[in-house]
N, C-alpha and C. Protein backbone atom coordinates (compact mmCIF):
# COMPACT_ATOMS: atom_id res chain seq x y z
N UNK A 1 0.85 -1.18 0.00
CA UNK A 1 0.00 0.00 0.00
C UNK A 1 0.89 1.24 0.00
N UNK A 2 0.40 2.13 -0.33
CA UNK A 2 0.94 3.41 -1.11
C UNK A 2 0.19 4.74 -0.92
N UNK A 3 0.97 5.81 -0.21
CA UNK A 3 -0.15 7.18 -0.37
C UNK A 3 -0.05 7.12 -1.68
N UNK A 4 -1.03 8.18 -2.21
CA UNK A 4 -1.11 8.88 -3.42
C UNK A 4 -1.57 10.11 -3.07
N UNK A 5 -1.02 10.97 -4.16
CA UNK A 5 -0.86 12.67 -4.17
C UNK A 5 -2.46 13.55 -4.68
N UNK A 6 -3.52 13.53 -2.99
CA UNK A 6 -4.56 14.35 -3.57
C UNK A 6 -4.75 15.76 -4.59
N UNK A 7 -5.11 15.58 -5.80
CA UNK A 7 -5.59 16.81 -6.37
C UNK A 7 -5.87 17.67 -5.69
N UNK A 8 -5.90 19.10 -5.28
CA UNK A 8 -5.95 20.05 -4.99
C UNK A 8 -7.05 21.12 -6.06
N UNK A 9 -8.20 21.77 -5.47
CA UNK A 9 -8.89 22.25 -6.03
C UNK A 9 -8.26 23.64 -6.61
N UNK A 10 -8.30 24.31 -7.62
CA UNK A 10 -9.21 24.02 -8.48
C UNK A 10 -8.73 23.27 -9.88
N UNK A 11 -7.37 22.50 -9.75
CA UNK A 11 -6.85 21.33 -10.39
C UNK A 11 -8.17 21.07 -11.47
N UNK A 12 -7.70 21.25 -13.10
CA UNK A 12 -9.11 21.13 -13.92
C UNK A 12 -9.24 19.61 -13.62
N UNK A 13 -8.02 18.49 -13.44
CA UNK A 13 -8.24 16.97 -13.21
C UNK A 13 -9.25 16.44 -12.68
N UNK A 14 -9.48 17.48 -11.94
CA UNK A 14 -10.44 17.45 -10.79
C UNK A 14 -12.34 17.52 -11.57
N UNK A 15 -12.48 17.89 -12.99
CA UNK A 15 -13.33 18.23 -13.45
C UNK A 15 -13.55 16.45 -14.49
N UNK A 16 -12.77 16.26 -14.51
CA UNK A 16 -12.91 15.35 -15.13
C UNK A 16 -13.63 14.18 -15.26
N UNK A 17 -14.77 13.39 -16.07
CA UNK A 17 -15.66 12.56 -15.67
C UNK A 17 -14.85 11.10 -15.28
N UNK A 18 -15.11 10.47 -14.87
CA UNK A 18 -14.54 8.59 -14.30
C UNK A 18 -15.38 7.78 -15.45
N UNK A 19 -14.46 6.87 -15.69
CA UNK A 19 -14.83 5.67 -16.51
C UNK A 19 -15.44 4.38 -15.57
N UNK A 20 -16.09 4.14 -16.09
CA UNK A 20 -16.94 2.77 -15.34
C UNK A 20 -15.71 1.96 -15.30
N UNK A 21 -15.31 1.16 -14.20
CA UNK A 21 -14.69 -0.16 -13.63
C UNK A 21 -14.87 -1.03 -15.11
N UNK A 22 -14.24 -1.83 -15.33
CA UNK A 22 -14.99 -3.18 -16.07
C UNK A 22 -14.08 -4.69 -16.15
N UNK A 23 -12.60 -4.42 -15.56
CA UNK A 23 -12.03 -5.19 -14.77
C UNK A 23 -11.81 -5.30 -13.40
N UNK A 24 -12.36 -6.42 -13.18
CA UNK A 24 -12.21 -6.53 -11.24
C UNK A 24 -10.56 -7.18 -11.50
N UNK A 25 -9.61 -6.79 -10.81
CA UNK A 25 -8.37 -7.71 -10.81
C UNK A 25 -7.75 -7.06 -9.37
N UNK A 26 -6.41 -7.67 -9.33
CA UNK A 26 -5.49 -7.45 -8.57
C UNK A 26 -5.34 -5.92 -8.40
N UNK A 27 -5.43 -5.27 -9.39
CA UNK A 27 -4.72 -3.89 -10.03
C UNK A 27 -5.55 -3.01 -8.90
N UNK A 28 -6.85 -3.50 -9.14
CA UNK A 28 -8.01 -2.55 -8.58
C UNK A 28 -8.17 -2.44 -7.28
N UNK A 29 -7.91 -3.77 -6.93
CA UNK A 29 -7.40 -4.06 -5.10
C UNK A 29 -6.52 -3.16 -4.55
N UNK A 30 -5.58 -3.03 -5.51
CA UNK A 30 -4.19 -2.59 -4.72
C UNK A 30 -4.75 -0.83 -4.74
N UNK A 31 -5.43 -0.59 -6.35
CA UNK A 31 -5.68 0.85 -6.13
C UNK A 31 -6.69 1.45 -4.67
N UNK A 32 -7.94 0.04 -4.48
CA UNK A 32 -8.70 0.33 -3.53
C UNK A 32 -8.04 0.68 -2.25
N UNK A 33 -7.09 -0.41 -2.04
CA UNK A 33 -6.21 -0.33 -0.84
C UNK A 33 -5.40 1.13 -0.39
N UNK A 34 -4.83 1.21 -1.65
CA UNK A 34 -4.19 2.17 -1.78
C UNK A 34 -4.92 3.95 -1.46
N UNK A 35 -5.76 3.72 -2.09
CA UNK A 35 -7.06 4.86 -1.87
C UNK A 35 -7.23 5.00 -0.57
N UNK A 36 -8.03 3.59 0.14
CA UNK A 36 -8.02 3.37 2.00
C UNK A 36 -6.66 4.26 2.43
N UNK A 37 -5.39 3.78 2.28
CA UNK A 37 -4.88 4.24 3.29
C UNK A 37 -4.60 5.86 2.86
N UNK A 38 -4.30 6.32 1.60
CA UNK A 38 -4.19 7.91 1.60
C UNK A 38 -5.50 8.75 2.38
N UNK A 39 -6.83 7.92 2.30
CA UNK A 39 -8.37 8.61 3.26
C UNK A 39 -7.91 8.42 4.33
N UNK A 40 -7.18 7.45 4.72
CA UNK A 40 -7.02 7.77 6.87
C UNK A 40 -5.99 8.17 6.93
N UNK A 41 -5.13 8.87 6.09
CA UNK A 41 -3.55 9.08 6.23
C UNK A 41 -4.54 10.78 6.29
N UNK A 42 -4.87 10.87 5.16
CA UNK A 42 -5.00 12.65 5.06
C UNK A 42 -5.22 13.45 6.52
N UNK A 43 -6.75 13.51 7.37
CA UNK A 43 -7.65 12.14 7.34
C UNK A 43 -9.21 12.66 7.01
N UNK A 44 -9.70 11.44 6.08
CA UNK A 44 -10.74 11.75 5.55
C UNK A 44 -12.26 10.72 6.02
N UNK A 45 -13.00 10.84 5.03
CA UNK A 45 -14.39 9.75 5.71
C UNK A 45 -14.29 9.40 4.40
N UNK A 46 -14.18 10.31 3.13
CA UNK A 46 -14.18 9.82 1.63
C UNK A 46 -13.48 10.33 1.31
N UNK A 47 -13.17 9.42 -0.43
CA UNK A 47 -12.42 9.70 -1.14
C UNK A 47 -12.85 8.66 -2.67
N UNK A 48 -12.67 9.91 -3.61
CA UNK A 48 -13.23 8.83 -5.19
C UNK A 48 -11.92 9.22 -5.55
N UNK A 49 -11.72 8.16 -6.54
CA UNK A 49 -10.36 7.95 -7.47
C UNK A 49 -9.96 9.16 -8.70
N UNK A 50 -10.83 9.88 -8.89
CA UNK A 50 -10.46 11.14 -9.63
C UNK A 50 -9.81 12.28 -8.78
N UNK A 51 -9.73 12.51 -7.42
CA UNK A 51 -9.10 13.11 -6.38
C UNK A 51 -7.63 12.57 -6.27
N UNK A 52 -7.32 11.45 -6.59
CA UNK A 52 -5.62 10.87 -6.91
C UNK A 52 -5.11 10.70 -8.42
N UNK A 53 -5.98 11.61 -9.00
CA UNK A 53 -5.84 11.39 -10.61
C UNK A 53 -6.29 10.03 -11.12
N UNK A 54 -6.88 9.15 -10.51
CA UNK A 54 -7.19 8.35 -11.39
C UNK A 54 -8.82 7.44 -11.52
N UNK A 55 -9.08 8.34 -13.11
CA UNK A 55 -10.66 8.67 -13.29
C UNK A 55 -11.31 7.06 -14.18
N UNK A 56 -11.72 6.90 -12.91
CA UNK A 56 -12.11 5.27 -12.77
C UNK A 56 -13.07 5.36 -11.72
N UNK A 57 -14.39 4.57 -11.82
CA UNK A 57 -15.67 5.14 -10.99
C UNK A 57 -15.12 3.99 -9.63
N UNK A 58 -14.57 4.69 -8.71
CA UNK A 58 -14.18 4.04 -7.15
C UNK A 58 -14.13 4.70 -6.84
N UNK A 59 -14.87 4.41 -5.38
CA UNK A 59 -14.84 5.45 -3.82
C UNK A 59 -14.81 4.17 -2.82
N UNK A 60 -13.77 4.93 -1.82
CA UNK A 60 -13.75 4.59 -1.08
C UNK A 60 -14.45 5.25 0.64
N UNK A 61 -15.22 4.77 1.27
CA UNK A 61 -15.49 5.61 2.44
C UNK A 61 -15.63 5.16 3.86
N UNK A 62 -15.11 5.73 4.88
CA UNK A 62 -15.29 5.36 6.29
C UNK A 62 -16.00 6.54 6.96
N UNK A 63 -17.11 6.22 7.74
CA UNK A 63 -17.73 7.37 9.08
C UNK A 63 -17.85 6.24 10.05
N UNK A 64 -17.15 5.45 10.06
CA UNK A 64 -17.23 5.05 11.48
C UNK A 64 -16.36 5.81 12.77
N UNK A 65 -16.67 5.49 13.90
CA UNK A 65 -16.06 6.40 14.74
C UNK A 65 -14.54 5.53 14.73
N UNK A 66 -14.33 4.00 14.78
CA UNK A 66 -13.34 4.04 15.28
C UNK A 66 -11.87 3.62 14.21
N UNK A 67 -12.34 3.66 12.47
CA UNK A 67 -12.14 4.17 11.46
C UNK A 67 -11.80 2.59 11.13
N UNK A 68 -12.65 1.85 10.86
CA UNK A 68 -12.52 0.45 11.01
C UNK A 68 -13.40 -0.48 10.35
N UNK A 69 -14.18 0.92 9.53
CA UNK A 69 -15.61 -0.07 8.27
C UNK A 69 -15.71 0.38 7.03
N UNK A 70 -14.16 -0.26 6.32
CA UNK A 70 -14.27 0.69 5.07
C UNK A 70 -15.17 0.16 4.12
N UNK A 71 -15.51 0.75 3.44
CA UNK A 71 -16.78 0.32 2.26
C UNK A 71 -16.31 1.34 1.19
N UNK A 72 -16.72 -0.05 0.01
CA UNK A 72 -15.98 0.02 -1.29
C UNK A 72 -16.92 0.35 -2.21
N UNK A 73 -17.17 0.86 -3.36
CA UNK A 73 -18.00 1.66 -4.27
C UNK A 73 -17.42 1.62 -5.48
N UNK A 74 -17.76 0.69 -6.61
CA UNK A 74 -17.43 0.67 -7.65
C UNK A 74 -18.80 0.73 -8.72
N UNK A 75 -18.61 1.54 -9.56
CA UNK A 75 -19.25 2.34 -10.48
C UNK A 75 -20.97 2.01 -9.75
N UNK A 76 -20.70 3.19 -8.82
CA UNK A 76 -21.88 3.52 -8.11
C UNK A 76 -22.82 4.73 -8.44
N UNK A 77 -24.54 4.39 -8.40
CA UNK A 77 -25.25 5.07 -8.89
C UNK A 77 -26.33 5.26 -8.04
N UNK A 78 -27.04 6.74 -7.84
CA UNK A 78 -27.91 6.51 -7.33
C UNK A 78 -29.49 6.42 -7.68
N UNK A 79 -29.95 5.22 -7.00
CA UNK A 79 -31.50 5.22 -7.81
C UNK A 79 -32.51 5.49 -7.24
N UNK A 80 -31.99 5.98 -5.99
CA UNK A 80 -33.30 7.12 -5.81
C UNK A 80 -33.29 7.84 -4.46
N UNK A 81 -33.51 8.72 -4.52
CA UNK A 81 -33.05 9.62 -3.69
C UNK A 81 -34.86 10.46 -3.01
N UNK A 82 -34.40 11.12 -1.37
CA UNK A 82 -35.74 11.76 -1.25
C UNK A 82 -36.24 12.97 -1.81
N UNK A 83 -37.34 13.25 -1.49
CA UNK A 83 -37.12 14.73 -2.32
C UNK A 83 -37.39 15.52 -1.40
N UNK A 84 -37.29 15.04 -0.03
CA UNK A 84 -36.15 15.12 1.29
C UNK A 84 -35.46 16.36 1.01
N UNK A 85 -35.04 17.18 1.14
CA UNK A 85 -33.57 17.95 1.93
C UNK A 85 -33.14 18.09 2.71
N UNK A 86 -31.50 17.84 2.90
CA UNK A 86 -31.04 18.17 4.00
C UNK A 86 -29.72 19.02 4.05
N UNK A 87 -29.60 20.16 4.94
CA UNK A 87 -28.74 20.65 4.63
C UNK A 87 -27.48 19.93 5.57
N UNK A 88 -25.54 20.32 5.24
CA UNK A 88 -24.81 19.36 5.99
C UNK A 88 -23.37 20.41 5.51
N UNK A 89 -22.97 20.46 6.17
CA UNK A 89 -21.57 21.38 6.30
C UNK A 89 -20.26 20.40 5.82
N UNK A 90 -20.17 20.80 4.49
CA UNK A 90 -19.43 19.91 3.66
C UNK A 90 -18.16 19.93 3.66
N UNK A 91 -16.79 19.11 3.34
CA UNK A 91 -15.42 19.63 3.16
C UNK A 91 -15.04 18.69 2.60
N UNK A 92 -13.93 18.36 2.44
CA UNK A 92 -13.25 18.10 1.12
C UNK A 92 -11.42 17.64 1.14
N UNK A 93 -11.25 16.49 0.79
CA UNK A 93 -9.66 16.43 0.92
C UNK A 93 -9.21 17.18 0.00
N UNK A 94 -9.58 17.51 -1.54
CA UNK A 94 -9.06 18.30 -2.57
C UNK A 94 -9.33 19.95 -2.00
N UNK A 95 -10.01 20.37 -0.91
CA UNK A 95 -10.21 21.88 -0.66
C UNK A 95 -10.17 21.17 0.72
N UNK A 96 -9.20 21.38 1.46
CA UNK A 96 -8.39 20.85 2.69
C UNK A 96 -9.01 22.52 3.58
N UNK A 97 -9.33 22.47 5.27
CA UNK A 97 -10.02 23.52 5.56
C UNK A 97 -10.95 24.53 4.96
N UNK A 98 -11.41 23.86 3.84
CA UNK A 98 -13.07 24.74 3.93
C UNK A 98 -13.83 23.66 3.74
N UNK A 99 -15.30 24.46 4.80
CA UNK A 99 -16.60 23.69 5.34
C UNK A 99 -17.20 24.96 4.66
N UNK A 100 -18.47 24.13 3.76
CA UNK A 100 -19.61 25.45 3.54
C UNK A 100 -21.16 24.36 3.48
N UNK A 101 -22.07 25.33 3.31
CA UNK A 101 -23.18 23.96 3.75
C UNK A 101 -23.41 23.38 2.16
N UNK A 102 -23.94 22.76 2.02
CA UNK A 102 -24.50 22.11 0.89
C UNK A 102 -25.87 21.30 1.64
N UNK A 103 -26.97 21.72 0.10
CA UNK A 103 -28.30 20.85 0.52
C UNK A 103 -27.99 20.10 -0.10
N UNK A 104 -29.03 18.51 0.13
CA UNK A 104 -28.98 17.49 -0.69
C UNK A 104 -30.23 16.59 -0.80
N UNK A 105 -30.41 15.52 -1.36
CA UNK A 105 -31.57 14.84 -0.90
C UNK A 105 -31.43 14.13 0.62
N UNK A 106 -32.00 14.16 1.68
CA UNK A 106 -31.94 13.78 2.96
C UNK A 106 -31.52 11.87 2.93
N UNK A 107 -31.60 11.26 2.06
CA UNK A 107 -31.81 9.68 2.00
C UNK A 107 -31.33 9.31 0.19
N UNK A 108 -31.05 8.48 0.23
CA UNK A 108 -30.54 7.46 -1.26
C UNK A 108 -30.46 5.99 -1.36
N UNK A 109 -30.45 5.73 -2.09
CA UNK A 109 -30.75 4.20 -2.54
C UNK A 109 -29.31 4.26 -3.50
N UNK A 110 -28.38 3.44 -3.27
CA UNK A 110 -27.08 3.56 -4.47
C UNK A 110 -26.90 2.00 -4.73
N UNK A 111 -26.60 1.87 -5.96
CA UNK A 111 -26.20 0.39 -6.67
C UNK A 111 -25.09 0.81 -6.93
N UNK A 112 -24.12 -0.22 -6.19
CA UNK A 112 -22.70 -0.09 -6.90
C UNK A 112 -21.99 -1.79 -6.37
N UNK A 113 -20.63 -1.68 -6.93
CA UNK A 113 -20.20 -3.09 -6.84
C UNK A 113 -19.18 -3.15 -6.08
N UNK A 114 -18.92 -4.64 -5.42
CA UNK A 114 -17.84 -4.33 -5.14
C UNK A 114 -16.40 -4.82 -5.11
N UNK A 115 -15.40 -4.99 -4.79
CA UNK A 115 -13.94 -5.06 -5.53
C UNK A 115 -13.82 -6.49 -6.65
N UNK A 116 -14.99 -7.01 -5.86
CA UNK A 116 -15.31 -8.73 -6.89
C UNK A 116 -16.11 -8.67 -8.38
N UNK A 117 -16.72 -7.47 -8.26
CA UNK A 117 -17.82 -7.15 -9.02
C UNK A 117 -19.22 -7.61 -8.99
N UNK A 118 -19.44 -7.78 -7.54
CA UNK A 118 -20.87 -8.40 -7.24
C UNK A 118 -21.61 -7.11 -6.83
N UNK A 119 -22.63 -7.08 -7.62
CA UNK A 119 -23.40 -6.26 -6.92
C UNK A 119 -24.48 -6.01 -5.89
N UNK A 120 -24.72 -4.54 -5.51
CA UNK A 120 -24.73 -4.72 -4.07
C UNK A 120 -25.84 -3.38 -3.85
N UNK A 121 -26.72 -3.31 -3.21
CA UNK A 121 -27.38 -2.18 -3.25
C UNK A 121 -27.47 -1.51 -1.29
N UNK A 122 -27.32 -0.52 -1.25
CA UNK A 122 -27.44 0.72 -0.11
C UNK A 122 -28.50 1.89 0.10
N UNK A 123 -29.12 1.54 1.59
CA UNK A 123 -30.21 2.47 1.53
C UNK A 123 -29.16 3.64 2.68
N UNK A 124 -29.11 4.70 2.29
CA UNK A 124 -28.36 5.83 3.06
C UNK A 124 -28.78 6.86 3.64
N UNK A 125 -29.07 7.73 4.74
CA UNK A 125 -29.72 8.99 5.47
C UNK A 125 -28.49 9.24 6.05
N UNK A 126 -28.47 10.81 6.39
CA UNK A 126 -27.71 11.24 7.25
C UNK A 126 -26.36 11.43 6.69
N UNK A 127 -25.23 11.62 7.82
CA UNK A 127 -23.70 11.22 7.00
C UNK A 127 -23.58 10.65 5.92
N UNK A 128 -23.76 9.11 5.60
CA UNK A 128 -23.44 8.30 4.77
C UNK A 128 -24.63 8.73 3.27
N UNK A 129 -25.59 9.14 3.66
CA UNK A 129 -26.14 9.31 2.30
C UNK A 129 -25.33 10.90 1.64
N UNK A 130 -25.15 12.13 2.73
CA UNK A 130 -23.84 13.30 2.22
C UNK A 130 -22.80 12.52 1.65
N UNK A 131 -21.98 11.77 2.04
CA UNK A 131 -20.48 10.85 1.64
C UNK A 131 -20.78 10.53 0.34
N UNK A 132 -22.13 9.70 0.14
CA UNK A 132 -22.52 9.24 -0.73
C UNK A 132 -22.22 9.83 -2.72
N UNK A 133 -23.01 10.63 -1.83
CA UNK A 133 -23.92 11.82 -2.69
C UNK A 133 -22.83 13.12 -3.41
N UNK A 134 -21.90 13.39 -2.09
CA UNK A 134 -20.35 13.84 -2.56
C UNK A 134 -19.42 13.03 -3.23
N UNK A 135 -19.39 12.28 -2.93
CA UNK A 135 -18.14 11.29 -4.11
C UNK A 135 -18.38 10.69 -5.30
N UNK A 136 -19.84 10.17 -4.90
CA UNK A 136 -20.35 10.66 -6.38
C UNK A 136 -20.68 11.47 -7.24
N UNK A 137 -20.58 12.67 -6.25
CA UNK A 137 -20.28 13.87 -7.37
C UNK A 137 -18.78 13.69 -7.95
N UNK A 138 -17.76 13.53 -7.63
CA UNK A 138 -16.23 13.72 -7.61
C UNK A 138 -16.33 12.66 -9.07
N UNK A 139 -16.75 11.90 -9.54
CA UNK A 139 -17.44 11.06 -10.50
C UNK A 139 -17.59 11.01 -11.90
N UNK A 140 -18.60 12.15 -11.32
CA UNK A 140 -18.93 13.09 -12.53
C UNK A 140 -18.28 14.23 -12.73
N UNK A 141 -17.36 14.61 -12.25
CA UNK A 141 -16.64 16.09 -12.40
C UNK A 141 -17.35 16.98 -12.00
N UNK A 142 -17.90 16.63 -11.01
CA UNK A 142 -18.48 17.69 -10.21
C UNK A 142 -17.93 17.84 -8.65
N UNK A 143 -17.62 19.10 -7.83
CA UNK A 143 -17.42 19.01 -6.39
C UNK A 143 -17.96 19.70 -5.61
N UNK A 144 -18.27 19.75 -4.28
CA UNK A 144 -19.13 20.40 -3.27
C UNK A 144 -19.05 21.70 -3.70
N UNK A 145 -18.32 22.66 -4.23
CA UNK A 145 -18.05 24.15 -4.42
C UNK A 145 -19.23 24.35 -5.47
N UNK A 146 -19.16 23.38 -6.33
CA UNK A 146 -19.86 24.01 -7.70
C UNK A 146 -21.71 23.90 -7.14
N UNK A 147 -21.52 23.42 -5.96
CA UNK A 147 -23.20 24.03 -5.49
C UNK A 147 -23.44 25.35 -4.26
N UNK A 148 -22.18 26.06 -4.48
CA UNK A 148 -21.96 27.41 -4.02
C UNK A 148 -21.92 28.51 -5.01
N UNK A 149 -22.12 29.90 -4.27
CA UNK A 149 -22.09 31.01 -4.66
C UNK A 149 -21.21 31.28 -6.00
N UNK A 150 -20.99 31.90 -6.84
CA UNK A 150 -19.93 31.81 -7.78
C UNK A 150 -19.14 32.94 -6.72
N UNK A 151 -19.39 33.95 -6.06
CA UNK A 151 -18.30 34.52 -5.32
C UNK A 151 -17.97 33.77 -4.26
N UNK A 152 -18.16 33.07 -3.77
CA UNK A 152 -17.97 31.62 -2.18
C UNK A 152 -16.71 30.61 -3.19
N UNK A 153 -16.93 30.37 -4.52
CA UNK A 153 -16.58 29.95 -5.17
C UNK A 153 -14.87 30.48 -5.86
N UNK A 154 -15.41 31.83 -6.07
CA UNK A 154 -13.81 32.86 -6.13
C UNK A 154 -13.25 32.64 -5.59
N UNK A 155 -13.54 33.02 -4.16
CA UNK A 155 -13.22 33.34 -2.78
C UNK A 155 -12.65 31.79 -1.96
N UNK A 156 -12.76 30.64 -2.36
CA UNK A 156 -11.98 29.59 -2.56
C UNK A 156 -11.09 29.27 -3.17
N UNK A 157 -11.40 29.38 -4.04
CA UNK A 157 -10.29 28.99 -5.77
C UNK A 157 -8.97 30.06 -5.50
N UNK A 158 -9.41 31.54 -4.66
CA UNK A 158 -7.93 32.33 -4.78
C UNK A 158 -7.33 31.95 -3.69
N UNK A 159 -8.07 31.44 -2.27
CA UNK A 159 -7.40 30.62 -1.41
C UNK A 159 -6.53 29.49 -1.58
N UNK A 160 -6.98 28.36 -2.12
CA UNK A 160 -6.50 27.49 -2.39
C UNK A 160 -5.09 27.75 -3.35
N UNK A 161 -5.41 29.10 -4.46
CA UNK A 161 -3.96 29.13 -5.30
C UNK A 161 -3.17 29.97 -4.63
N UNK A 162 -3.55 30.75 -3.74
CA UNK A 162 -2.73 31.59 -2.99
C UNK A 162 -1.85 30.20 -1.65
N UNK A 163 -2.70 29.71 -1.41
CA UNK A 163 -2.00 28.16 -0.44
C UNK A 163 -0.72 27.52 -1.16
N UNK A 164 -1.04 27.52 -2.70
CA UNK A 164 -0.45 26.60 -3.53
C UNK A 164 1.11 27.50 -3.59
N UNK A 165 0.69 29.04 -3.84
CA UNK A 165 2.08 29.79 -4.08
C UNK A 165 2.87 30.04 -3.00
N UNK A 166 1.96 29.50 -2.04
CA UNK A 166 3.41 29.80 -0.45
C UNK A 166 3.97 28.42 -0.18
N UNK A 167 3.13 26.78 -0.25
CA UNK A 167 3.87 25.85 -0.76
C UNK A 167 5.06 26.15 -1.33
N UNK A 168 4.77 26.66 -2.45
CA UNK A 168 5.88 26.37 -3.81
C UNK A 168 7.07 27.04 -3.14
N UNK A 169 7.05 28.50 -2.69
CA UNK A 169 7.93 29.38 -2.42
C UNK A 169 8.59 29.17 -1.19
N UNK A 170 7.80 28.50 -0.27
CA UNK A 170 8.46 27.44 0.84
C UNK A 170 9.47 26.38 0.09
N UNK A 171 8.94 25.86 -0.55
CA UNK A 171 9.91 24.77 -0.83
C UNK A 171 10.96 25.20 -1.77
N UNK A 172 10.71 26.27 -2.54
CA UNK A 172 11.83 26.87 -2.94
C UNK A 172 13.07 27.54 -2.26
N UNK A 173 12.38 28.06 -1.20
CA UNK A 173 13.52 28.94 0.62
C UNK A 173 14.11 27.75 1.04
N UNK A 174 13.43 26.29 1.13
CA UNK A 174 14.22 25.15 2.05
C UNK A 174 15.49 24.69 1.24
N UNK A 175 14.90 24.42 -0.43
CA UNK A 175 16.20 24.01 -1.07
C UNK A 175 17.08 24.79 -1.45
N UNK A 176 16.97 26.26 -0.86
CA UNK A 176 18.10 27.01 -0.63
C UNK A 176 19.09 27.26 0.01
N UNK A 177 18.65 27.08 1.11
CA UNK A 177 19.10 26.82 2.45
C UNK A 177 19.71 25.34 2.41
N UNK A 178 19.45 24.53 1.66
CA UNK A 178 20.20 23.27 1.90
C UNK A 178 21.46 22.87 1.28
N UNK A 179 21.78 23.74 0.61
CA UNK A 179 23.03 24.16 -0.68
C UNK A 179 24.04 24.94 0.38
C-alpha cells in the first residue's frame, strides 16, 4: 500500500468525468487499498479515485467512529433519492479547511459493486447518504463548491492558489538553504 498525491482544487483533473470499472483484478485491489490508506492518512471519511488522478468510478469511504468499516464503491449510482432535503456542512480532501453547507436529498438508494464485481445495493440517510452523494459527485466532475455562490466559489479557488504559491515558495527557501 501506497499514499497517493490528492488533487488540490481548483486542479481542472479534478473536473474530469470517471470511466466505469470493467475489470475486477489485482490492479483494482491494490488501487482500492491504496485509496483506503491515503483517506485515513490525510484524514478523511471519503475519497473517489479522480481526487488521486485516477478517473475510474471508485470510492472509497469510512464514518465510522473508530475508522474500522471501510466500504468500497465501484461504479456507483444513485437510484433514488428523497425529495427530502437536507442541509450538511461539507469539506473536502481536494479543498483541505473549507466547510460550507451544501443541501442534498436527505436519503438514497445507491447500486454499486464491489472489488469482486458483485453487486450490491445501499439504503443511506444522514452522513453516509452526504459521503454518498459527494463522491459521487467527484465522478462526474463535479465538487461540493460548484453548489456554491460563484463569489464563495472565487473566494476559494484564490485561497486554495494563494496556499499553492506559499507551498511552492516554501519549498523553494528550504532548497536554498540546503546548498
Amino acid at each position: 500500500m501506497s499514499l497517493l498525491p490528492i488533487l488540490r482544487y481548483p486542479d481542472p483533473r479534478l473536473n474530469k468525468v470517471a470511466e466505469p470499472v470493467t475489470v475486477f483484478d489485482e490492479q483494482l485491489k491494490t488501487l482500492v487499498a491504496d485509496m483506503a490508506q491515503t483517506m485515513y492518512d490525510a484524514p478523511g471519511i471519503g475519497l473517489a479515485a479522480p481526487q488521486v488522478d485516477v478517473h475510474r468510478q471508485v470510492i472509497v469511504i469510512d464514518i465510522s467512529e473508530d475508522r474500522n468499516t471501510l466500504q468500497v464503491f465501484i461504479n456507483p449510482e444513485i437510484v433514488t433519492a428523497s425529495a427530502e432535503k437536507a442541509p450538511y456542512d461539507e469539506g473536502c480532501l481536494s479543498v483541505p479547511g473549507i466547510y460550507e453547507e451544501v443541501e442534498r436529498p436527505a436519503r438514497v438508494t445507491v447500486r454499486a459493486q464491489d472489488v469482486n464485481g458483485k453487486f450490491f445495493d445501499i439504503q443511506a440517510e444522514g452522513l453516509m447518504a452526504v459521503c454518498l452523494q459527494h463522491e459521487i459527485d467527484h465522478l462526474k466532475g463535479f465538487m461540493f463548491v460548484d453548489y456554491l455562490s460563484q463569489l464563495k466559489r472565487n473566494r476559494i479557488k484564490t485561497r486554495m492558489l494563494k496556499e499553492e504559491r506559499e507551498k511552492k515558495r516554501e519549498k523553494t527557501s528550504q532548497s536554498g538553504k540546503k546548498r
